[in-house]
C-alpha atoms as a PDB file:
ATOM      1  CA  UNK A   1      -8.443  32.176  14.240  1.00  0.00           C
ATOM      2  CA  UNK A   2      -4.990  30.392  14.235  1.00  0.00           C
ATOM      3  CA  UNK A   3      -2.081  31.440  15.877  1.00  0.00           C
ATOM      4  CA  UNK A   4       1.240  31.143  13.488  1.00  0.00           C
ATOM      5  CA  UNK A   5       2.367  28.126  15.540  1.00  0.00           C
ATOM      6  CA  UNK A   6      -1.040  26.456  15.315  1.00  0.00           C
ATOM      7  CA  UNK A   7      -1.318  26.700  11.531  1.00  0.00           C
ATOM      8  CA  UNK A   8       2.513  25.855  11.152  1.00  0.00           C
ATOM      9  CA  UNK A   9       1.002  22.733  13.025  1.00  0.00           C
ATOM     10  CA  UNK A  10      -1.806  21.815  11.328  1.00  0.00           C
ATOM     11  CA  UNK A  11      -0.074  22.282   7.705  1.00  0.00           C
ATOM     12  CA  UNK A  12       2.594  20.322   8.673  1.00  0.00           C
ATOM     13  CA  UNK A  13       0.481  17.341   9.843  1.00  0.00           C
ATOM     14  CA  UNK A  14      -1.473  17.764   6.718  1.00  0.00           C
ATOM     15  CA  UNK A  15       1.887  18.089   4.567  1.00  0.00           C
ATOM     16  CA  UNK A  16       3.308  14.879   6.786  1.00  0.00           C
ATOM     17  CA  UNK A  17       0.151  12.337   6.278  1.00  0.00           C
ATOM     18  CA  UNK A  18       0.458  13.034   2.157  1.00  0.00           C
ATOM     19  CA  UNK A  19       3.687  12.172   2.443  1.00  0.00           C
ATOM     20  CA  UNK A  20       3.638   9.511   4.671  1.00  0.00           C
ATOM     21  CA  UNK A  21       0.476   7.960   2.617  1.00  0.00           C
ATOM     22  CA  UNK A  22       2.531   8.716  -1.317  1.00  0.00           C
ATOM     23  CA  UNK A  23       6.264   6.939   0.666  1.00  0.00           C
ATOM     24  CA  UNK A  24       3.748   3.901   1.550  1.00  0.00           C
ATOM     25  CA  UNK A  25       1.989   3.943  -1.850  1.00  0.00           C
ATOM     26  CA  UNK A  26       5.488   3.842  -4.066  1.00  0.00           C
ATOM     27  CA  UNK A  27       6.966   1.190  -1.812  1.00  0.00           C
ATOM     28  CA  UNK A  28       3.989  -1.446  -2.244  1.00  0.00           C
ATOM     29  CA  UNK A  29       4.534  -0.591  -5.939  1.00  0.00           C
ATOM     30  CA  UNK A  30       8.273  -1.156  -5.610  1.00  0.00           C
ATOM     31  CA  UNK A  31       9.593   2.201  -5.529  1.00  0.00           C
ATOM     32  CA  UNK A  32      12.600   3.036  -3.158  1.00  0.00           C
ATOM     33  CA  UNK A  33      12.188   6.428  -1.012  1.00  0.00           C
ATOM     34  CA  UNK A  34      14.163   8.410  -3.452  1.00  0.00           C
ATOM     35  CA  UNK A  35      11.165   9.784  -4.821  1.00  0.00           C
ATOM     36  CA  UNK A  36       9.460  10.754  -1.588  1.00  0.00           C
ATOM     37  CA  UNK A  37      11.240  14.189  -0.337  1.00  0.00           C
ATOM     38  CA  UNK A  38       9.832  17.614   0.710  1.00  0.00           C
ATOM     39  CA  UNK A  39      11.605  19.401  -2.772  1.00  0.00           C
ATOM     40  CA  UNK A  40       9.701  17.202  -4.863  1.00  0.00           C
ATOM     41  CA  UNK A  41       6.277  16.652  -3.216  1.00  0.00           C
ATOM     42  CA  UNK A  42       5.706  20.119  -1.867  1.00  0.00           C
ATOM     43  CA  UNK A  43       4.885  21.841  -5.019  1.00  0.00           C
ATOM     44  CA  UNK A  44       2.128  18.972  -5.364  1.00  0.00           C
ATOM     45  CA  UNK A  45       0.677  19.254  -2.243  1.00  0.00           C
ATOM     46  CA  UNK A  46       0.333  23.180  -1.844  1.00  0.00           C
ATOM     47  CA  UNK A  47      -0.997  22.695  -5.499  1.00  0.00           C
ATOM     48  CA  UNK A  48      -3.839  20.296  -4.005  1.00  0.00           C
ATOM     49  CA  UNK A  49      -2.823  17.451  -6.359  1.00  0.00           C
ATOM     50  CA  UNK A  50      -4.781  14.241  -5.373  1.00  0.00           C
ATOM     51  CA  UNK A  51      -2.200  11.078  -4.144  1.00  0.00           C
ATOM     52  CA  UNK A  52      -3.362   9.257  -7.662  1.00  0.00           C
ATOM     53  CA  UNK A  53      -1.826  12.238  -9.750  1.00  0.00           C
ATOM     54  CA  UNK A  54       1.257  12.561  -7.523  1.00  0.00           C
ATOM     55  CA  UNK A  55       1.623   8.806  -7.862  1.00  0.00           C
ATOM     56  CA  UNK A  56       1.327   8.606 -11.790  1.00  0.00           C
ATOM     57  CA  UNK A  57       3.638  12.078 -12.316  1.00  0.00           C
ATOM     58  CA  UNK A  58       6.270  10.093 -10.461  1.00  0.00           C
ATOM     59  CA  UNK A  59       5.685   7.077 -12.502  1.00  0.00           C
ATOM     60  CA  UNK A  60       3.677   4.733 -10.125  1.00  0.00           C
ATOM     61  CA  UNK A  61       1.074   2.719 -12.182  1.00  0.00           C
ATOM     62  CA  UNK A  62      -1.980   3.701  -9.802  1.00  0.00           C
ATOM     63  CA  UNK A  63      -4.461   0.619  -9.344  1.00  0.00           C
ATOM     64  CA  UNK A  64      -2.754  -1.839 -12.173  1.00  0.00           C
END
């Protein structure tokens, strides 16, 4: 079993790789960063949204 600090630890890694991969996604589309803050991806990601569904809900034609 996890400690608190170890699954504080994990989640964030998890939480920091989505958002790392949706920030690289919207700028090869030509999105600034604006887009890419904890507030608005959270919900997405404790949600279990896929990185194609974040990407079109924020407006980021997905493989066009």
């Amino acid at each position: 079993m996890y400690s608190n600090y170890e699954s504080a630890t994990l989640w964030n890694t998890g939480f920091s790789s989505f958002k790392r991969r949706i920030d690289e996604q919207l700028q090869l589309n030509g999105f600034d960063d604006s887009l890419v803050d904890d507030e608005t991806l959270l919900p997405f990601y404790r949600a279990g949204e896929s990185e194609t569904y974040v990407l079109s809900a924020l407006g980021c034609t997905v493989g066009a």
